[in-house]
N, C-alpha and C. Protein backbone atom coordinates (compact mmCIF):
# COMPACT_ATOMS: atom_id res chain seq x y z
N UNK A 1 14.09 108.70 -5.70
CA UNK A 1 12.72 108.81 -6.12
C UNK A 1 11.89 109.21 -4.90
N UNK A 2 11.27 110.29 -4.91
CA UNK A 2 10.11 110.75 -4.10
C UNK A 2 9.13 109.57 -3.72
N UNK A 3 8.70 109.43 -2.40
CA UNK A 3 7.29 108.83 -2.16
C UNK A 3 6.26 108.96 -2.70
N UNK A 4 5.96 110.31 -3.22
CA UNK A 4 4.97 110.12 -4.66
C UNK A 4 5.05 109.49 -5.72
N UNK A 5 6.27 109.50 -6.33
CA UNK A 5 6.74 109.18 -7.17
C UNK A 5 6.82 107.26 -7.42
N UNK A 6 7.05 107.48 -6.15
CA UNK A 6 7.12 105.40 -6.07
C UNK A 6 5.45 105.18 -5.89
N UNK A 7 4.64 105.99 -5.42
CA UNK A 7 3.21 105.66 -4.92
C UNK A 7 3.05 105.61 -6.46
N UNK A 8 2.84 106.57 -7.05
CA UNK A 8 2.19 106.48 -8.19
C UNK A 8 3.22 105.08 -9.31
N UNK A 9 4.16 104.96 -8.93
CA UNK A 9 4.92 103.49 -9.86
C UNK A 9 4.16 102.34 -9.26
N UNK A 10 3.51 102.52 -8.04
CA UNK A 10 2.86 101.48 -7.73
C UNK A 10 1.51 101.64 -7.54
N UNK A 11 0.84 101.92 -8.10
CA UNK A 11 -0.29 102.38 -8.08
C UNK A 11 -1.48 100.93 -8.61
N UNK A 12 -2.82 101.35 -8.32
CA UNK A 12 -3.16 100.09 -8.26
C UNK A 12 -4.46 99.70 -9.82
N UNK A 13 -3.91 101.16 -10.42
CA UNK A 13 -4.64 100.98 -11.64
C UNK A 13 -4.49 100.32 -12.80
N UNK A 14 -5.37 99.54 -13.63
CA UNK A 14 -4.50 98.63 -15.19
C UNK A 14 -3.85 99.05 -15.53
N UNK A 15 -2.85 97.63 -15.83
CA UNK A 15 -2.12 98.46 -16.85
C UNK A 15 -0.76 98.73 -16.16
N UNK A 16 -0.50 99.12 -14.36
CA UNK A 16 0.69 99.42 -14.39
C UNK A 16 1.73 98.43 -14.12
N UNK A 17 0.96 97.40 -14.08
CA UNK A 17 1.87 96.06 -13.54
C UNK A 17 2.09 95.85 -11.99
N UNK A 18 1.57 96.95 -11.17
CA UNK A 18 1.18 96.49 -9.65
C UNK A 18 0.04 95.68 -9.03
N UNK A 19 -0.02 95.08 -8.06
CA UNK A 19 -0.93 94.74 -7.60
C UNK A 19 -1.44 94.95 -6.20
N UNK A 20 -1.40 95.78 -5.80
CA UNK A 20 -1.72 96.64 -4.47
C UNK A 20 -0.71 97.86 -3.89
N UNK A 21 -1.33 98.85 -3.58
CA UNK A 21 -1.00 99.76 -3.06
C UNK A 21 0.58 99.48 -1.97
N UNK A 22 1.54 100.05 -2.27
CA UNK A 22 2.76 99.60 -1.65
C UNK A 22 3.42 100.22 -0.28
N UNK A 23 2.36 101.15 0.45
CA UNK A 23 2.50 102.04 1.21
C UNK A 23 1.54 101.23 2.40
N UNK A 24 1.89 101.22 3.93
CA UNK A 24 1.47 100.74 5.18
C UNK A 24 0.02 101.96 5.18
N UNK A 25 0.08 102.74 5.04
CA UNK A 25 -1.13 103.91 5.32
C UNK A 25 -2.50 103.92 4.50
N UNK A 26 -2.17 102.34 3.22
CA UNK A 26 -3.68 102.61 2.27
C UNK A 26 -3.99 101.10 3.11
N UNK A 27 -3.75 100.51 4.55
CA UNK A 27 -4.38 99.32 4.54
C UNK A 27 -5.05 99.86 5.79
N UNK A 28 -5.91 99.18 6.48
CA UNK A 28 -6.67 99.18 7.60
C UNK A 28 -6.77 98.21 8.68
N UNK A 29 -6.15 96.81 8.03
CA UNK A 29 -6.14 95.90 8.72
C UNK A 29 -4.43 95.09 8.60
N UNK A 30 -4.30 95.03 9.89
CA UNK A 30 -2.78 94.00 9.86
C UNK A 30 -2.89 92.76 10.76
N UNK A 31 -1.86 92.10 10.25
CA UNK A 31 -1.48 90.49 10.97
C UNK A 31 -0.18 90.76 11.51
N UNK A 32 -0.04 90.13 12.22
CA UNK A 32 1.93 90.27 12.68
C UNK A 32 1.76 88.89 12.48
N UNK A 33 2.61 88.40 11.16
CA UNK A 33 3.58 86.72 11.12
C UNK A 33 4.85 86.33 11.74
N UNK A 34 5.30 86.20 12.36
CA UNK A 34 6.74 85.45 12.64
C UNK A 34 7.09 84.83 11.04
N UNK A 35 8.11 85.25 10.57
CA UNK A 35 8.96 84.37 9.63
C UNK A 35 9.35 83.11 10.76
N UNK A 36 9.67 81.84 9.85
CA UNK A 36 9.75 80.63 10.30
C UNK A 36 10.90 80.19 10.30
N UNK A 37 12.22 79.53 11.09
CA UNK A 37 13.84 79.33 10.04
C UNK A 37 13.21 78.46 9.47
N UNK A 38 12.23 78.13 8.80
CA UNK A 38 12.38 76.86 7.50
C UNK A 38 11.35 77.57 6.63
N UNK A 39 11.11 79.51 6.64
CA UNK A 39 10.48 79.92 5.61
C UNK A 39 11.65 80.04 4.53
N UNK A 40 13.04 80.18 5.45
CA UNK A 40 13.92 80.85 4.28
C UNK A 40 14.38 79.05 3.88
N UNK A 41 15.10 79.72 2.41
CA UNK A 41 15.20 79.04 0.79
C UNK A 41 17.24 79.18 1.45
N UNK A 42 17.31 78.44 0.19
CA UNK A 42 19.14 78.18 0.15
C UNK A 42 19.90 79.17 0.15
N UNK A 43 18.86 80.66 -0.45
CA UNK A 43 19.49 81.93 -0.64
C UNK A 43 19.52 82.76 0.26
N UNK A 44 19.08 82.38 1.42
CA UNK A 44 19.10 83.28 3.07
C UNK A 44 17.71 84.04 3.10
N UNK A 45 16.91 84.13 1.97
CA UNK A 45 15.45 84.40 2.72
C UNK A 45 14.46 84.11 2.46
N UNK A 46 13.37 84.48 2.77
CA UNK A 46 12.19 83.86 2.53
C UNK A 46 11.30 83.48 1.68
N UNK A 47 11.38 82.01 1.36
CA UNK A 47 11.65 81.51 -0.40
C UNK A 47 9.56 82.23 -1.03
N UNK A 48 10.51 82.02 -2.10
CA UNK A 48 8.57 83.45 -2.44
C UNK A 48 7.18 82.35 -2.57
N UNK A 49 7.45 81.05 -2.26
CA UNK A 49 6.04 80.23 -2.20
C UNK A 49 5.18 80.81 -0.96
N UNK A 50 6.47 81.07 0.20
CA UNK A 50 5.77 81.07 1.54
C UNK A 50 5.08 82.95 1.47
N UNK A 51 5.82 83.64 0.36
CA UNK A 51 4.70 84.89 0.55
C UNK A 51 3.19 84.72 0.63
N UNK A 52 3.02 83.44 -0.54
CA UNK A 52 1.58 83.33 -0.61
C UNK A 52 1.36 82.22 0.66
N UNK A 53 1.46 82.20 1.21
CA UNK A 53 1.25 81.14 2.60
C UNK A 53 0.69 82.65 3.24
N UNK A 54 1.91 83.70 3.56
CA UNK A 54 1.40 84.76 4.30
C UNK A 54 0.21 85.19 4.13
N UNK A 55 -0.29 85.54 2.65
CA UNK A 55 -1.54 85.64 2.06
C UNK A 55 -2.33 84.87 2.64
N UNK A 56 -2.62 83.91 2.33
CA UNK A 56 -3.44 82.63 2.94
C UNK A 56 -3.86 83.24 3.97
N UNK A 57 -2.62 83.09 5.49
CA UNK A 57 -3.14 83.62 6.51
C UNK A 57 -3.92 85.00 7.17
N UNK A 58 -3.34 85.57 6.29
CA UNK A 58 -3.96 86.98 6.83
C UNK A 58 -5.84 86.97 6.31
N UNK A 59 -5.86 86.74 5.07
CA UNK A 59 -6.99 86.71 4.74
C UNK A 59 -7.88 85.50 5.44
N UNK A 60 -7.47 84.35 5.75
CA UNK A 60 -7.83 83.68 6.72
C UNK A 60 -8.31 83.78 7.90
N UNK A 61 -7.53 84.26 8.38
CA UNK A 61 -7.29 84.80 9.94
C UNK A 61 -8.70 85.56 10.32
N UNK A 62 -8.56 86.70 9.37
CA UNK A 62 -9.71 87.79 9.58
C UNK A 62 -11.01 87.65 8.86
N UNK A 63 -11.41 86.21 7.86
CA UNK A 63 -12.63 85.69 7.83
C UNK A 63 -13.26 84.62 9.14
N UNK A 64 -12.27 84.26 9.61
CA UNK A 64 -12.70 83.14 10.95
C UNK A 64 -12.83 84.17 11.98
N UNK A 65 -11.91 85.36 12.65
CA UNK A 65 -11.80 85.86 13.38
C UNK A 65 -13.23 87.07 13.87
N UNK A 66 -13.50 87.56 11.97
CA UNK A 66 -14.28 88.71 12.03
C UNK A 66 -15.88 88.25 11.83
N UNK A 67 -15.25 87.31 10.61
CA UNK A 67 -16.69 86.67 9.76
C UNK A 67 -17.01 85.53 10.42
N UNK A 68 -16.45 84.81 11.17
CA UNK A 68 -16.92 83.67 11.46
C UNK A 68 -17.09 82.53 10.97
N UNK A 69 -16.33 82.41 10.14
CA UNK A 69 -16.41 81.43 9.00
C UNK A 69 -15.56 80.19 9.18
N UNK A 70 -16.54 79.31 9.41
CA UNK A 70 -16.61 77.76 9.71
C UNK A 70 -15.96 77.00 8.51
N UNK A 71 -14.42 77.08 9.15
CA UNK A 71 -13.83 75.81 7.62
C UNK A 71 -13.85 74.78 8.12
N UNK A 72 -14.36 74.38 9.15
CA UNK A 72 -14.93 72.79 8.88
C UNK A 72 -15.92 72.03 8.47
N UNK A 73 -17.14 73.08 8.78
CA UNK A 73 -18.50 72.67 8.58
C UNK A 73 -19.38 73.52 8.03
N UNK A 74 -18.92 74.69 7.48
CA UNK A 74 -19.61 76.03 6.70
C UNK A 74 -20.07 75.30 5.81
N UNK A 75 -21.36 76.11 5.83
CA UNK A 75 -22.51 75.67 4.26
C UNK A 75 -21.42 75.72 3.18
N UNK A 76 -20.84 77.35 3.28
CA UNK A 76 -20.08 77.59 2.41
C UNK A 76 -18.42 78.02 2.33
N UNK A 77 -17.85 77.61 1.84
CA UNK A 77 -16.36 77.98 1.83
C UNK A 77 -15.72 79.01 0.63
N UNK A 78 -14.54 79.65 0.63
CA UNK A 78 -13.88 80.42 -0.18
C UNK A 78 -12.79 79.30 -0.98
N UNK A 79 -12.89 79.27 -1.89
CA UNK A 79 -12.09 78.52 -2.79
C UNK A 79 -11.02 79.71 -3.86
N UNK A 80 -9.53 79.81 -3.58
CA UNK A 80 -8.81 80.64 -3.95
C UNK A 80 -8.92 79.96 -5.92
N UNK A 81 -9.10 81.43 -6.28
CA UNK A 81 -9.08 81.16 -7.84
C UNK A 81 -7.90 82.18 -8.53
N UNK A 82 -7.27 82.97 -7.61
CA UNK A 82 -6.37 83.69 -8.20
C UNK A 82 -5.51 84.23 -7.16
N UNK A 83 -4.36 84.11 -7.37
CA UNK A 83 -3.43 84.83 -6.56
C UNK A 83 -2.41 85.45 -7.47
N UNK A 84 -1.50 86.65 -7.17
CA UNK A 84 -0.78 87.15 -7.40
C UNK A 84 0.67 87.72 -6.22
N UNK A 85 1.78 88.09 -6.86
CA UNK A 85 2.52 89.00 -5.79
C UNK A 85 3.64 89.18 -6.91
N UNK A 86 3.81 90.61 -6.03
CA UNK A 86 5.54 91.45 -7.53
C UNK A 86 5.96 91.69 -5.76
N UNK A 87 7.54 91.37 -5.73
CA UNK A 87 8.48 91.22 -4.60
C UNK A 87 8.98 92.67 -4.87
N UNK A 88 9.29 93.17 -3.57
CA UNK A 88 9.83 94.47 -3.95
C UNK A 88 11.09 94.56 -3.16
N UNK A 89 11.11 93.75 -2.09
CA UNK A 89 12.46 93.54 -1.19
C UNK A 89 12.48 92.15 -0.66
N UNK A 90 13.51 91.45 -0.43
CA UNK A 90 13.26 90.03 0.69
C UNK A 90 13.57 90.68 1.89
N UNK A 91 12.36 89.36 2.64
CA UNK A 91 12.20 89.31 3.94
C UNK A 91 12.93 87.69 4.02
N UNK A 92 13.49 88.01 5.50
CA UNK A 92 14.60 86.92 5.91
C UNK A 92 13.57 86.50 7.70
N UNK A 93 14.34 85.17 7.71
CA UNK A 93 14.39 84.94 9.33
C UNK A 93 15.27 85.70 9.91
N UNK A 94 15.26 85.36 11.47
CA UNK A 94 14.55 86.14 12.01
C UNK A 94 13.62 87.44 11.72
N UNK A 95 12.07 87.61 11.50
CA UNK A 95 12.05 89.16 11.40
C UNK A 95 10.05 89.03 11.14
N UNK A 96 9.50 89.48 12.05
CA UNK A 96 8.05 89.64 12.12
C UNK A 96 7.61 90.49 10.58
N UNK A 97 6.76 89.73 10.09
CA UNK A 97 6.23 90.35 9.04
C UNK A 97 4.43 91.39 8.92
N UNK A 98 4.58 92.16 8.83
CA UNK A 98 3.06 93.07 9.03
C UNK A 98 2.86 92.69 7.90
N UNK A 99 1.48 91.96 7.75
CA UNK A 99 0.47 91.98 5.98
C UNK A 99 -0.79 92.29 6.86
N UNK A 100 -0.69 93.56 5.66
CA UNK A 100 -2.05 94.16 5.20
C UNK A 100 -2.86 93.82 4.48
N UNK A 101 -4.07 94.06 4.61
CA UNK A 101 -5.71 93.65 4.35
C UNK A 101 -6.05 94.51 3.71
N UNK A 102 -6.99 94.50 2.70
CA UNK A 102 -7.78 95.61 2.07
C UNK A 102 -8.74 94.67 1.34
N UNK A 103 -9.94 95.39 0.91
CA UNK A 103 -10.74 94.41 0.10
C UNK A 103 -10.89 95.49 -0.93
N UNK A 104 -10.75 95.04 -2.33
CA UNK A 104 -10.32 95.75 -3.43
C UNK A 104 -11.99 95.17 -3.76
N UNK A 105 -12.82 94.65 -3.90
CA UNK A 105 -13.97 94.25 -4.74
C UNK A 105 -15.02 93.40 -3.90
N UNK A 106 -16.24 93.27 -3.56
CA UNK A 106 -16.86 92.28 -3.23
C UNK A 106 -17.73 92.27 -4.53
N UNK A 107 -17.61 91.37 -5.02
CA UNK A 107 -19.28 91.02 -5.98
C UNK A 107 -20.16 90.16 -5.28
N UNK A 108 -20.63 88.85 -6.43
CA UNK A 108 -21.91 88.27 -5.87
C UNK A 108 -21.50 86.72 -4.88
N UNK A 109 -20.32 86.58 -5.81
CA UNK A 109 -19.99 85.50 -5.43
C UNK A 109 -18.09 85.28 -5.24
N UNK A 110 -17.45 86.74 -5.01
CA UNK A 110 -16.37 86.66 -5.14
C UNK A 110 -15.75 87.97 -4.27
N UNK A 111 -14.79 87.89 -4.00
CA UNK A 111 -13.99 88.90 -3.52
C UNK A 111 -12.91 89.36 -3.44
N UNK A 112 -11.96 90.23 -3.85
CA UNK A 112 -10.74 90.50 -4.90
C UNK A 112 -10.23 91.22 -2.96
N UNK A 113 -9.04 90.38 -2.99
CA UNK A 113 -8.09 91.45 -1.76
C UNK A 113 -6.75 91.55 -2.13
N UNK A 114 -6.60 92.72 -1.51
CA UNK A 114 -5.11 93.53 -1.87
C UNK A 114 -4.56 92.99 -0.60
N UNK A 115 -3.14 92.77 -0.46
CA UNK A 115 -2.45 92.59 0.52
C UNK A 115 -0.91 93.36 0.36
N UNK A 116 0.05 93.49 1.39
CA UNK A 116 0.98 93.90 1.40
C UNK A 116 1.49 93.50 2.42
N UNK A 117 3.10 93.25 2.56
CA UNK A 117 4.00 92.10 3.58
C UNK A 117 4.92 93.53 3.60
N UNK A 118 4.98 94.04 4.92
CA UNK A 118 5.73 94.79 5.01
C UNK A 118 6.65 94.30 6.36
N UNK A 119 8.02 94.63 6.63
CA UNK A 119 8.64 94.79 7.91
C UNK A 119 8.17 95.29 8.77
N UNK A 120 8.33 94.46 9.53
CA UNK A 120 7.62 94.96 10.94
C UNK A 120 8.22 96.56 11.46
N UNK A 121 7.20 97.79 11.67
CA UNK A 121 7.88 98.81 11.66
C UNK A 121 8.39 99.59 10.46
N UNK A 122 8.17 99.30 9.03
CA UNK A 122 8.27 99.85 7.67
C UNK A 122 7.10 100.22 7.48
N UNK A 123 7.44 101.28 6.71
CA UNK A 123 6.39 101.86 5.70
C UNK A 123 6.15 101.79 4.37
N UNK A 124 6.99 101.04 3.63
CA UNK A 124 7.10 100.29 2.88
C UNK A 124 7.36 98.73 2.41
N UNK A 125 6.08 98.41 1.47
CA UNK A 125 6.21 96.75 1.33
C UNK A 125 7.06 96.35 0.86
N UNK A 126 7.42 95.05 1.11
CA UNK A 126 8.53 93.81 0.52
C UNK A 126 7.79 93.05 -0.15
N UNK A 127 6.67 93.09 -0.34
CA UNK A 127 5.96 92.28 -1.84
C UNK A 127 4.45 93.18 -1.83
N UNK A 128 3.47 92.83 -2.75
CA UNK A 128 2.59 93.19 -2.97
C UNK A 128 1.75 92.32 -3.86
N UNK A 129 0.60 92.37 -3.35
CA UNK A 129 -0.42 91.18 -4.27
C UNK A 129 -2.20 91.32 -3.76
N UNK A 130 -2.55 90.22 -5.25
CA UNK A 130 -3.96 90.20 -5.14
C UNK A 130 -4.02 88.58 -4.68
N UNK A 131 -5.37 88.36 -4.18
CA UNK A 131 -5.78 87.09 -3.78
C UNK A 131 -7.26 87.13 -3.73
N UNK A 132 -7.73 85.81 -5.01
CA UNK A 132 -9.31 86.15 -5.58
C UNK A 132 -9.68 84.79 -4.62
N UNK A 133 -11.23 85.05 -3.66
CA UNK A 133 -11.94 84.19 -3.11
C UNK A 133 -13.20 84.42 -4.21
N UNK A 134 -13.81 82.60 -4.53
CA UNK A 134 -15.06 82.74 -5.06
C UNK A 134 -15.87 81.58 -3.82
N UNK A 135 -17.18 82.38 -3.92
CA UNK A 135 -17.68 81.10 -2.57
C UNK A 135 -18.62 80.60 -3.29
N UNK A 136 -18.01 78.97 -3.01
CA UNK A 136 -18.72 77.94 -3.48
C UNK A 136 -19.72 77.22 -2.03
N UNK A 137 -20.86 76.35 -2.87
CA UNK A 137 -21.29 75.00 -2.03
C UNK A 137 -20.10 74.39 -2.00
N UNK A 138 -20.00 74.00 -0.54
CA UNK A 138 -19.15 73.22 0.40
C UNK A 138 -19.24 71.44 -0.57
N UNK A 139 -20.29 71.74 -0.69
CA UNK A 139 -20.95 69.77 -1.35
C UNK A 139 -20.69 69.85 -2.99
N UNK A 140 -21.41 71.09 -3.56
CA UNK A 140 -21.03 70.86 -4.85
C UNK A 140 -20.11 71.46 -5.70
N UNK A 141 -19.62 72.46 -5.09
CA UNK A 141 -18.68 73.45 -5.39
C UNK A 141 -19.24 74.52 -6.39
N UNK A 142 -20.29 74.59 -6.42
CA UNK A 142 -21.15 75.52 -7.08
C UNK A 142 -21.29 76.95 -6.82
N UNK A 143 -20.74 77.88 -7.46
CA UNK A 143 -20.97 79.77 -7.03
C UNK A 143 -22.33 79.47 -6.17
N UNK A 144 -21.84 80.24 -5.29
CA UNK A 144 -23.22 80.74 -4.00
C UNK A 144 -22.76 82.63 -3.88
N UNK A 145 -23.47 83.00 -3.13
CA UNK A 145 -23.15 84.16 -2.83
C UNK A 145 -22.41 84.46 -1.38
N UNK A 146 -21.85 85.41 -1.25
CA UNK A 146 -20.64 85.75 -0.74
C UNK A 146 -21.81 85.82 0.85
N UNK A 147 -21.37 84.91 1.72
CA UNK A 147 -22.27 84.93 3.06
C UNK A 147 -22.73 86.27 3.56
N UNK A 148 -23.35 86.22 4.02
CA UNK A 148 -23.69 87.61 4.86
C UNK A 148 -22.46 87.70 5.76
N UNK A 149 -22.38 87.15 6.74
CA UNK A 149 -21.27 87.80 8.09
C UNK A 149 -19.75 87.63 7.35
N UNK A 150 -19.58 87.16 6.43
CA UNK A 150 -18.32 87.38 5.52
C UNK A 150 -18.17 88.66 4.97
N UNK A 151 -19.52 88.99 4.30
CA UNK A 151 -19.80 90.28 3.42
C UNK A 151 -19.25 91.57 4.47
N UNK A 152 -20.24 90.61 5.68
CA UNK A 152 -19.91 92.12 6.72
C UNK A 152 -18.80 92.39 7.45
N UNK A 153 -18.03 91.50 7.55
CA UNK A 153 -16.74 91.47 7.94
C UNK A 153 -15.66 92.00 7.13
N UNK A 154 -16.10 92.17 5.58
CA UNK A 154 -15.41 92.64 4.75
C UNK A 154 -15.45 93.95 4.46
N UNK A 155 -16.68 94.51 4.81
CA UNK A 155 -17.24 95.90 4.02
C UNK A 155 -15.84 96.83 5.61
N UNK A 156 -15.25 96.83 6.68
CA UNK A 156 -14.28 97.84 7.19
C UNK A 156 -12.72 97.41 6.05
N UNK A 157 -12.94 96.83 5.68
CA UNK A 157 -11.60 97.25 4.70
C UNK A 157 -11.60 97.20 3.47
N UNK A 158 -13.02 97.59 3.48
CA UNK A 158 -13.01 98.04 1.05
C UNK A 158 -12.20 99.54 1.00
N UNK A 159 -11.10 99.27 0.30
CA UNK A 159 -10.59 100.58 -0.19
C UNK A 159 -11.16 101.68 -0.65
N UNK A 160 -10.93 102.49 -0.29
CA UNK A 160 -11.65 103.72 -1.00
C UNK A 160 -10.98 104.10 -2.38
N UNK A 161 -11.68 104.39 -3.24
CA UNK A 161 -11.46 104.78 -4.71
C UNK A 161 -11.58 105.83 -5.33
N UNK A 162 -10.80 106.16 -5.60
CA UNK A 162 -11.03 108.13 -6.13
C UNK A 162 -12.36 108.09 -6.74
N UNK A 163 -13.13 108.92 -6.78
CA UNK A 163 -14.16 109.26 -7.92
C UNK A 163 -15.29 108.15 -7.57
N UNK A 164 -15.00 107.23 -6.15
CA UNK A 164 -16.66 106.50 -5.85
C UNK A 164 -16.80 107.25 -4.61
């Protein structure tokens, strides 16, 4: 199968059963993870809870890092309301993992990101997924709007979209 051919099987429109772009060249932002020997499972690799751990971090990483965002004492916090991932290869210990960043959506009070866990040095992912932040009051857990220096930390990796 052609690289077009797999781009477009993975494509990130309804309907096709993907959930982010599966190619290293549609992201803008990366993490390098170390796999852990106690990420891998009985089956020699890396059991698929800890993909979404990877998730966690990357999107983590680059709201504290970029946005500034105080998870101890922020007015406001991101409370995960949706995650996803479709595995496309295992990743094992030993072996540095690249996840990619993209921000697929900001609304008022929420923000939809694409991620991708690729081999360190691949151009193609070993899983692919979404991960929904809604920002609540810290006190009441009530929708607030998406902070300013979050917002702005987000707007270098909104995907670009054919036809916007």
């Amino acid at each position: 199968m052609s690289a077009d051919a797999r781009a477009s099987d993975r494509s990130t429109e309804p309907g096709t059963g993907s959930l982010a772009p599966a190619f290293r060249a549609e992201y803008r932002q990366f993490l390098a993870i170390p796999t852990r020997w106690m990420d891998n499972d009985a089956y020699g690799h890396v059991n698929n809870v800890t993909y979404y751990s990877y998730f966690d971090t990357v999107v983590n990483e680059h709201l504290i890092r970029a946005g500034g965002l105080d998870i101890l004492e922020g007015p406001s916090i991101g409370i995960v309301v949706e995650t996803a991932c479709r595995f496309h290869q295992a990743l094992t210990f030993p072996e540095i993992v690249d996840a990619g960043l993209r921000v697929a959506r900001v609304g008022r009070s929420s923000v939809t990101y694409e991620i991708a866990l690729f081999r360190h040095g691949h151009d193609e992912a070993a899983a692919t997924g979404r991960f929904v932040h809604v920002w609540v009051d810290r006190v009441d857990r009530r929708p607030v709007p998406v902070p300013d220096a979050i917002r702005a930390a987000l707007e270098p990796l909104r995907a670009a979209r054919s036809g916007t």
